[in-house]
PDB file of N, CA and C in Angstrom:
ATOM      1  N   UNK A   1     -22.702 -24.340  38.696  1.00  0.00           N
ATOM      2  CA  UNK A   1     -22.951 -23.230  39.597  1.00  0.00           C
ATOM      3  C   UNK A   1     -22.753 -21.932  38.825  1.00  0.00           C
ATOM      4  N   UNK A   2     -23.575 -20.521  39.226  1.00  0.00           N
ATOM      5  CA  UNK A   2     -23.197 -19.732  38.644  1.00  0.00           C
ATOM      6  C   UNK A   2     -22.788 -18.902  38.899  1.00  0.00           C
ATOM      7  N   UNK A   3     -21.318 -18.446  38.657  1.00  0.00           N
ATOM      8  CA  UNK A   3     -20.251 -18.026  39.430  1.00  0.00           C
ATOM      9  C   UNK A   3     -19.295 -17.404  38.444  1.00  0.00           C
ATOM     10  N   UNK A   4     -18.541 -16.394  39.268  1.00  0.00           N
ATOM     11  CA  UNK A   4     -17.682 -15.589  38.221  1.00  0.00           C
ATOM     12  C   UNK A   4     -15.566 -16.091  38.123  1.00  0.00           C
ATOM     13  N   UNK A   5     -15.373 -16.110  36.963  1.00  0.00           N
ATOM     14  CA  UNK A   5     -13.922 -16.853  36.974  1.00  0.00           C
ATOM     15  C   UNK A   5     -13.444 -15.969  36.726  1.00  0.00           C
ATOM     16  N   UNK A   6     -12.072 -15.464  37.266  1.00  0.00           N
ATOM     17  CA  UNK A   6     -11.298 -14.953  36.846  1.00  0.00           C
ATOM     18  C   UNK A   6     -10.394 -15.222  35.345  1.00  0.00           C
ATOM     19  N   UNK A   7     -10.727 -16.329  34.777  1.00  0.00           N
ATOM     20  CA  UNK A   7      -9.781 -16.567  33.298  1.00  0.00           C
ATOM     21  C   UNK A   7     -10.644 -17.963  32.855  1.00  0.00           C
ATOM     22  N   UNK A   8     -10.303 -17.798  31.512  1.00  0.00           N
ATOM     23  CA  UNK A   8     -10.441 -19.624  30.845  1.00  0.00           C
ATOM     24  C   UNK A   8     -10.228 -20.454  31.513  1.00  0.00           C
ATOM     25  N   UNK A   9      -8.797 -20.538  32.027  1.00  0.00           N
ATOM     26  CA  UNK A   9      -8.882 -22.014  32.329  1.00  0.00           C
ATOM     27  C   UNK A   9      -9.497 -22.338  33.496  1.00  0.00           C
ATOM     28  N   UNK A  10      -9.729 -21.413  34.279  1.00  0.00           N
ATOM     29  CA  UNK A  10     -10.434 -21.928  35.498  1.00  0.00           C
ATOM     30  C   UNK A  10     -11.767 -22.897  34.896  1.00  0.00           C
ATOM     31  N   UNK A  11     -12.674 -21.588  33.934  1.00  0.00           N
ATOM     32  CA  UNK A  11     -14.220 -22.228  33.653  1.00  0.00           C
ATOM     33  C   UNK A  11     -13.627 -23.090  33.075  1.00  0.00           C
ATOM     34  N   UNK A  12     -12.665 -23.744  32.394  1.00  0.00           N
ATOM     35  CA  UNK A  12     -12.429 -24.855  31.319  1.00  0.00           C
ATOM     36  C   UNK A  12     -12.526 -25.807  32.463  1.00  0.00           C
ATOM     37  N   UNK A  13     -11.764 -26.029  33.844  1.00  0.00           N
ATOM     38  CA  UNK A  13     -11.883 -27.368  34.631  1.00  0.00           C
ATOM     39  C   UNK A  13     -12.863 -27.291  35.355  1.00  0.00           C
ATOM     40  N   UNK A  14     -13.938 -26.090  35.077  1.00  0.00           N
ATOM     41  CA  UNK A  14     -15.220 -26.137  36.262  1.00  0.00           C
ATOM     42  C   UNK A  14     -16.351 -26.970  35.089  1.00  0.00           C
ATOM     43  N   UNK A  15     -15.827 -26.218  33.796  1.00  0.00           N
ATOM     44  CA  UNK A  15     -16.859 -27.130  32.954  1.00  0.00           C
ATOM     45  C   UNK A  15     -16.468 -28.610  32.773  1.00  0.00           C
ATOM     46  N   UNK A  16     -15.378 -29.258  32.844  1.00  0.00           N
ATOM     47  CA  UNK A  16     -15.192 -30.427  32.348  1.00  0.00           C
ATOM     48  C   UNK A  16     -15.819 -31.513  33.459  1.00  0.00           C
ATOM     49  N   UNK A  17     -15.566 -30.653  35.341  1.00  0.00           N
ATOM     50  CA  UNK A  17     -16.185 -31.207  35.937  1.00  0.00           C
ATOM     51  C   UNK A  17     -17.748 -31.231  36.418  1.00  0.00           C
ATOM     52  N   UNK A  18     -18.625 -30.187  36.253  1.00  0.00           N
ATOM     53  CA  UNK A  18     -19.469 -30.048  36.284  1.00  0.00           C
ATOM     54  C   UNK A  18     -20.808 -30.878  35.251  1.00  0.00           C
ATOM     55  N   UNK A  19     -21.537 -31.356  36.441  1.00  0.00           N
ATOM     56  CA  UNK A  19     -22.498 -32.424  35.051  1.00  0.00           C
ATOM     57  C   UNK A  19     -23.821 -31.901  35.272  1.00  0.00           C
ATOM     58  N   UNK A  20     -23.713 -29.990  35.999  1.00  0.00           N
ATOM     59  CA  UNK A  20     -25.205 -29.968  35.634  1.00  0.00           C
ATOM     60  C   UNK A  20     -25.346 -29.016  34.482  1.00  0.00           C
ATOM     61  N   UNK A  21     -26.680 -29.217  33.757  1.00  0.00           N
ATOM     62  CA  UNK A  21     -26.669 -28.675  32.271  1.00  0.00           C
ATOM     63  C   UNK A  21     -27.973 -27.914  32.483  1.00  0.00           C
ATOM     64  N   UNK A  22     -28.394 -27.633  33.451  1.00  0.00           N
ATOM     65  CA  UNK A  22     -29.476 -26.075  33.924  1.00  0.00           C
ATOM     66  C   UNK A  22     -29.542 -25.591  34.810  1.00  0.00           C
ATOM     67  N   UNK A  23     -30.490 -24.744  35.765  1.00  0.00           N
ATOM     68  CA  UNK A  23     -30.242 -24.081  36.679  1.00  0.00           C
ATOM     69  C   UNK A  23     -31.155 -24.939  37.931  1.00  0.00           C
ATOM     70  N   UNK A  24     -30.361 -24.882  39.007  1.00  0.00           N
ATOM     71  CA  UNK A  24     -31.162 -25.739  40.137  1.00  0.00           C
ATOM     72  C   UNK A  24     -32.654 -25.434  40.193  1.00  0.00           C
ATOM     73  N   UNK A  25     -33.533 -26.072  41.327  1.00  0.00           N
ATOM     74  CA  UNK A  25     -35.153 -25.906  41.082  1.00  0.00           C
ATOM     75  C   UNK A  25     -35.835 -26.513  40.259  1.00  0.00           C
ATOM     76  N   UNK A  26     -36.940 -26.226  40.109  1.00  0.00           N
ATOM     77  CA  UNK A  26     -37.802 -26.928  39.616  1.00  0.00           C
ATOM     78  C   UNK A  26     -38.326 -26.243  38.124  1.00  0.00           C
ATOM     79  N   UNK A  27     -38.389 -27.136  37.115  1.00  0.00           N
ATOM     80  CA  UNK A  27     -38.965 -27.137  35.408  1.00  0.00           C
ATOM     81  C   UNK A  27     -40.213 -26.536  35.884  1.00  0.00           C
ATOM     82  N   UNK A  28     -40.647 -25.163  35.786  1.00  0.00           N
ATOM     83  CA  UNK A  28     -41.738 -24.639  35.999  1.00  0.00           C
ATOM     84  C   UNK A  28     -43.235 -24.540  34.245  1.00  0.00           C
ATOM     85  N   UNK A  29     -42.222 -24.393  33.447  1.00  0.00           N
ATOM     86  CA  UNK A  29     -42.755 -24.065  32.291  1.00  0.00           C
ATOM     87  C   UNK A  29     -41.452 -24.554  31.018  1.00  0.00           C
ATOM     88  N   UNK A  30     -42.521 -25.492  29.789  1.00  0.00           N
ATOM     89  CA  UNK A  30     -41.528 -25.582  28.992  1.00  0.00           C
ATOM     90  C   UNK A  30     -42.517 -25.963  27.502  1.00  0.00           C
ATOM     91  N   UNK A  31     -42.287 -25.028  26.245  1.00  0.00           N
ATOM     92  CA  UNK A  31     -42.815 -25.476  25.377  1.00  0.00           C
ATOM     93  C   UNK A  31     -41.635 -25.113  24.121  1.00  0.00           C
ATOM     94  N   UNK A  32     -41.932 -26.292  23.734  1.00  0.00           N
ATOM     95  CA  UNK A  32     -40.633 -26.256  22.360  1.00  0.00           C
ATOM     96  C   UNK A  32     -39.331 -26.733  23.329  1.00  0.00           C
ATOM     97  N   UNK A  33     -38.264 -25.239  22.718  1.00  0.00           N
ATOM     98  CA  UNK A  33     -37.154 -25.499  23.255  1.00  0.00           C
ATOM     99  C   UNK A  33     -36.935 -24.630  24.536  1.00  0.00           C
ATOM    100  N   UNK A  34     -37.749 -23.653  24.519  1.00  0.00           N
ATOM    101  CA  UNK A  34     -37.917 -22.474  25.511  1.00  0.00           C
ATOM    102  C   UNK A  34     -38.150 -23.663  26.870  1.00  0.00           C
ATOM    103  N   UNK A  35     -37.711 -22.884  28.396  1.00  0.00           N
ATOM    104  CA  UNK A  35     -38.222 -23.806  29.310  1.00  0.00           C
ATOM    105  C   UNK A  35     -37.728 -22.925  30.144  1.00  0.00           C
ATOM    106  N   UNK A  36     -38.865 -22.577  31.170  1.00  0.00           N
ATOM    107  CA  UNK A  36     -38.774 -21.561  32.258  1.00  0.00           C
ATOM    108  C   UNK A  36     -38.387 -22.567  33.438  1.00  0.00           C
ATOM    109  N   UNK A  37     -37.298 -21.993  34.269  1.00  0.00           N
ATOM    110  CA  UNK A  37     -36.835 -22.561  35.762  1.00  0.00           C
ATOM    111  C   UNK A  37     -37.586 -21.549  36.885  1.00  0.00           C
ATOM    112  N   UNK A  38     -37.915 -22.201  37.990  1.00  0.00           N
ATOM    113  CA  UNK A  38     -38.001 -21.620  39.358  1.00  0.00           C
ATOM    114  C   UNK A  38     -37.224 -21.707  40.019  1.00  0.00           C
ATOM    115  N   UNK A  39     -36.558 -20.786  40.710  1.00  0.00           N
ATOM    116  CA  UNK A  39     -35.579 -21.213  41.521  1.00  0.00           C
ATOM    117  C   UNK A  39     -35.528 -20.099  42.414  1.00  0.00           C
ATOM    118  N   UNK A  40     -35.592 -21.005  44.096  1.00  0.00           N
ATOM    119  CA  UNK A  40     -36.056 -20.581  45.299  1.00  0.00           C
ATOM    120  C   UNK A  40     -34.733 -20.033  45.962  1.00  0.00           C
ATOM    121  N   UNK A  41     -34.978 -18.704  46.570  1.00  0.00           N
ATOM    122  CA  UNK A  41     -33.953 -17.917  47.087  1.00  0.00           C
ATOM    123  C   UNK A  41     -33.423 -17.993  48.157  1.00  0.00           C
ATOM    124  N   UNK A  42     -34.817 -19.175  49.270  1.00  0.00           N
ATOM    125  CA  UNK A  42     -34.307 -19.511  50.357  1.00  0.00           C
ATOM    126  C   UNK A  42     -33.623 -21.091  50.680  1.00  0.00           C
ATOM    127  N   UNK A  43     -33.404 -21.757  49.170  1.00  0.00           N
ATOM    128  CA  UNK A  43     -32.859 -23.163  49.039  1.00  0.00           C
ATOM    129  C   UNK A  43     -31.385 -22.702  48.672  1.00  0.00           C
ATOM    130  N   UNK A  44     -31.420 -22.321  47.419  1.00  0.00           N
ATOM    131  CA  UNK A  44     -30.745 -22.042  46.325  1.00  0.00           C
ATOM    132  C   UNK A  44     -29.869 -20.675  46.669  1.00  0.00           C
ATOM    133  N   UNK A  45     -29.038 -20.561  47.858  1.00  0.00           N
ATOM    134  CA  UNK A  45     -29.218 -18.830  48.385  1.00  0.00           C
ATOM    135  C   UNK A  45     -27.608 -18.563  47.478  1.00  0.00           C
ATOM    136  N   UNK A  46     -26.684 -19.105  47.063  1.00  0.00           N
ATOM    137  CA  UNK A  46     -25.598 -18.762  46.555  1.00  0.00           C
ATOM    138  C   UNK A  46     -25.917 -18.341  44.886  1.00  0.00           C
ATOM    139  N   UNK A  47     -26.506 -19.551  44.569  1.00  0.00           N
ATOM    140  CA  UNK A  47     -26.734 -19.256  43.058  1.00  0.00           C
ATOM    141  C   UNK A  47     -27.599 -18.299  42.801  1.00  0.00           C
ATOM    142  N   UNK A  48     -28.597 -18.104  43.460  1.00  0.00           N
ATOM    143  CA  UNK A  48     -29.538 -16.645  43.421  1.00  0.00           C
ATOM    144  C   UNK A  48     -28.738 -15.344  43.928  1.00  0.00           C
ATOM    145  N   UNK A  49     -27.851 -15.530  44.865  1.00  0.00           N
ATOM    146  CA  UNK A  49     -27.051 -14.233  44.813  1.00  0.00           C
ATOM    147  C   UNK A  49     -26.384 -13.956  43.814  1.00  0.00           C
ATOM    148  N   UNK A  50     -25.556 -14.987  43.329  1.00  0.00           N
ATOM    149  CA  UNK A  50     -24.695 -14.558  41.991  1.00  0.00           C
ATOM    150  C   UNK A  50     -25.382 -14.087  41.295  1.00  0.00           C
ATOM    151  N   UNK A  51     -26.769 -14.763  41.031  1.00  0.00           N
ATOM    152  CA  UNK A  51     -27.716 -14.085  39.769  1.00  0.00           C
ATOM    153  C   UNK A  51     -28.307 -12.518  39.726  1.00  0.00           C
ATOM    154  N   UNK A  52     -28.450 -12.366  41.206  1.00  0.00           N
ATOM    155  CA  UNK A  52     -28.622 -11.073  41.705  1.00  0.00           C
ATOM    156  C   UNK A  52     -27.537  -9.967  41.303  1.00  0.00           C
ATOM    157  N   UNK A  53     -26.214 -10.361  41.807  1.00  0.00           N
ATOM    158  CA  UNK A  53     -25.136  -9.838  40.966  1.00  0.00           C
ATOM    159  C   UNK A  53     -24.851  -9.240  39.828  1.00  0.00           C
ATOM    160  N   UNK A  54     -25.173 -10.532  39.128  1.00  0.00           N
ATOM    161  CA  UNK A  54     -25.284 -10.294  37.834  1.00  0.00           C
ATOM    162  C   UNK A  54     -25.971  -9.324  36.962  1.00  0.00           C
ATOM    163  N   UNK A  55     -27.500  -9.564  37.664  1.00  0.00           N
ATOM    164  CA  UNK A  55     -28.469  -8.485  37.273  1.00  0.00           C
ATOM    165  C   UNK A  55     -28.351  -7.311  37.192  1.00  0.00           C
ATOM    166  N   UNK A  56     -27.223  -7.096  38.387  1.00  0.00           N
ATOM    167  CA  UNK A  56     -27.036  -5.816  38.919  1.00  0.00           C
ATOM    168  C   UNK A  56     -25.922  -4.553  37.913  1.00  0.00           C
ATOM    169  N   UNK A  57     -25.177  -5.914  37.094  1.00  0.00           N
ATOM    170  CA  UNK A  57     -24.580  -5.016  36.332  1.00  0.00           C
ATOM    171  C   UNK A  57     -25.238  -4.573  35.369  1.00  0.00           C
ATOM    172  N   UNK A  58     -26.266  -4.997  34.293  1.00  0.00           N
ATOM    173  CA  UNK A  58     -26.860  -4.417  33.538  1.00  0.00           C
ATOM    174  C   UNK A  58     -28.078  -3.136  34.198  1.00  0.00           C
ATOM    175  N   UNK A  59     -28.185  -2.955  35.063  1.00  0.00           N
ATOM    176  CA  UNK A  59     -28.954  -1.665  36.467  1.00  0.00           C
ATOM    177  C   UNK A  59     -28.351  -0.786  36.110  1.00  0.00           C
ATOM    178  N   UNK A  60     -28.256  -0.046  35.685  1.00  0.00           N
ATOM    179  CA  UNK A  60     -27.356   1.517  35.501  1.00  0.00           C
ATOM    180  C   UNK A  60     -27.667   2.038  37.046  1.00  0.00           C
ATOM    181  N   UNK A  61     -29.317   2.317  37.223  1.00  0.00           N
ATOM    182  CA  UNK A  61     -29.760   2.983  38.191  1.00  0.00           C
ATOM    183  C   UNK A  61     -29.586   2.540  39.972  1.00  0.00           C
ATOM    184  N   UNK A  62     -29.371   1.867  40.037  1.00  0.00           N
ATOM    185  CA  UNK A  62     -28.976   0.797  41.151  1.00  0.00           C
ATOM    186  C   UNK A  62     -27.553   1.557  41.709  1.00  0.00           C
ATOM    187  N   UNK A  63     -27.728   1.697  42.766  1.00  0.00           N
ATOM    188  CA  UNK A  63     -26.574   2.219  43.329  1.00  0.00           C
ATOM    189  C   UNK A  63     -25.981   1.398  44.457  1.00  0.00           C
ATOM    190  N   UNK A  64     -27.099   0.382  45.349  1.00  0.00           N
ATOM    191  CA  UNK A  64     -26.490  -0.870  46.048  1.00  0.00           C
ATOM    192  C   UNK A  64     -27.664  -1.800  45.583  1.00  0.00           C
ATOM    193  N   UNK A  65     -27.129  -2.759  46.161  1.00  0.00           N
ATOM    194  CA  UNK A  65     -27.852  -4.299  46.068  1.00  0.00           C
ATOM    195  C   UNK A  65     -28.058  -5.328  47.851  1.00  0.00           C
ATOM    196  N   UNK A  66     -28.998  -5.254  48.243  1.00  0.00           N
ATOM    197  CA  UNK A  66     -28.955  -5.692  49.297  1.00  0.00           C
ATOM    198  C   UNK A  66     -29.772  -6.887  49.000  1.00  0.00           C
ATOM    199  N   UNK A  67     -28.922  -7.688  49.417  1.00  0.00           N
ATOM    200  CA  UNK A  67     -29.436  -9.258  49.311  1.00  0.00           C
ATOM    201  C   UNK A  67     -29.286 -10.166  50.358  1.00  0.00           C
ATOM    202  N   UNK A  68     -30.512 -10.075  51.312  1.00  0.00           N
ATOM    203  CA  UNK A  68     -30.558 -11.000  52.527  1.00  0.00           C
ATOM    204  C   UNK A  68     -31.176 -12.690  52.190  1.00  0.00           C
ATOM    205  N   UNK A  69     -29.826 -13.555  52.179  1.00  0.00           N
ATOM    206  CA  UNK A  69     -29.341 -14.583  52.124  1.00  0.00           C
ATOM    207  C   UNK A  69     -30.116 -15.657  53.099  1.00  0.00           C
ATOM    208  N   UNK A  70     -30.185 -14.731  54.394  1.00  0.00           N
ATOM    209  CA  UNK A  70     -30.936 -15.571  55.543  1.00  0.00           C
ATOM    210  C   UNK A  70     -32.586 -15.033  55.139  1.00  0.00           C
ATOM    211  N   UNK A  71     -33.050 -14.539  55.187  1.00  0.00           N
ATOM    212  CA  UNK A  71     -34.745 -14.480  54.736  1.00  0.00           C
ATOM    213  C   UNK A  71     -35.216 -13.722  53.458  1.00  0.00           C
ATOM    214  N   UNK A  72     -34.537 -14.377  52.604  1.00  0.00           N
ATOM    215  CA  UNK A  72     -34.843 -14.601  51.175  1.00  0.00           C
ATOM    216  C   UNK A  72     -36.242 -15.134  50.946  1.00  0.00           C
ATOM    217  N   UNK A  73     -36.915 -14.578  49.940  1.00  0.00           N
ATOM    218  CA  UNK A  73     -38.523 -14.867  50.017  1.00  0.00           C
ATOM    219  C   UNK A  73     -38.499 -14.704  48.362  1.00  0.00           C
ATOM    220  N   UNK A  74     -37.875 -14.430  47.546  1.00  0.00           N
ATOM    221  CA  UNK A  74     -38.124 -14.293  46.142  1.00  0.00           C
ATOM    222  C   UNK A  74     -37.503 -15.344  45.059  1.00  0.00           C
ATOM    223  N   UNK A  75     -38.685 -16.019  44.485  1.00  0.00           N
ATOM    224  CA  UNK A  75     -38.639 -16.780  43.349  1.00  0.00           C
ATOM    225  C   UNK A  75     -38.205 -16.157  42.065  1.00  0.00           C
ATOM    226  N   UNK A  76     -36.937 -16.692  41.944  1.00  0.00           N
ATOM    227  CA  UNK A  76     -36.194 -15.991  40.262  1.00  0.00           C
ATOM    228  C   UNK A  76     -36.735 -16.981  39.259  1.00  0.00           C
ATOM    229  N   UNK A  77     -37.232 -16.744  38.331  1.00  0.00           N
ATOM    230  CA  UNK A  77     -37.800 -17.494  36.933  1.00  0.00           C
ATOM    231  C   UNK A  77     -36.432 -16.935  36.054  1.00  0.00           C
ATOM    232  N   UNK A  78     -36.426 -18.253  35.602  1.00  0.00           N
ATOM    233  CA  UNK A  78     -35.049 -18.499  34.519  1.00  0.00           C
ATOM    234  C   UNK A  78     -35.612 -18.857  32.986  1.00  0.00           C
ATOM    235  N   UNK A  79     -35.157 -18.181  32.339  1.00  0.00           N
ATOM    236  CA  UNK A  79     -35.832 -18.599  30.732  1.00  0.00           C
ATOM    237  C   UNK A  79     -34.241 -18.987  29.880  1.00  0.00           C
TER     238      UNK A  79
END
């Protein structure tokens, strides 16, 4: 899941238990080692918020982030 820890050891027992090794959704595109994910905002609504989050810190210009959870309509592509 992609999610924020407060310290090491937390991610150390989220990684030891965790057995997924990409991002939920569907293998949209993949050549070589490169491989693009789809991943749907109205399945997937936690992990697309975090990602939203995330995004949001590299935004200088962004002053809020409104992210409706219940009618989510946007496909995030993951590379």
């Amino acid at each position: 899941m992609f999610q924020a820890y407060n310290g090491g050891a937390c991610l150390g027992v989220h990684a030891r238990k965790c057995d997924r090794r990409h991002p939920p959704g569907r293998k949209a595109y993949q050549r070589g080692a490169h491989t693009i994910w789809e991943v749907d905002g109205a399945i997937d609504k936690l992990y697309c918020q975090n990602l939203s989050l995330f995004g949001k810190s590299f935004i200088d210009d962004v002053k809020t982030l409104f992210f409706d959870s219940n009618n989510c309509t946007f496909l995030f592509y993951i590379l």
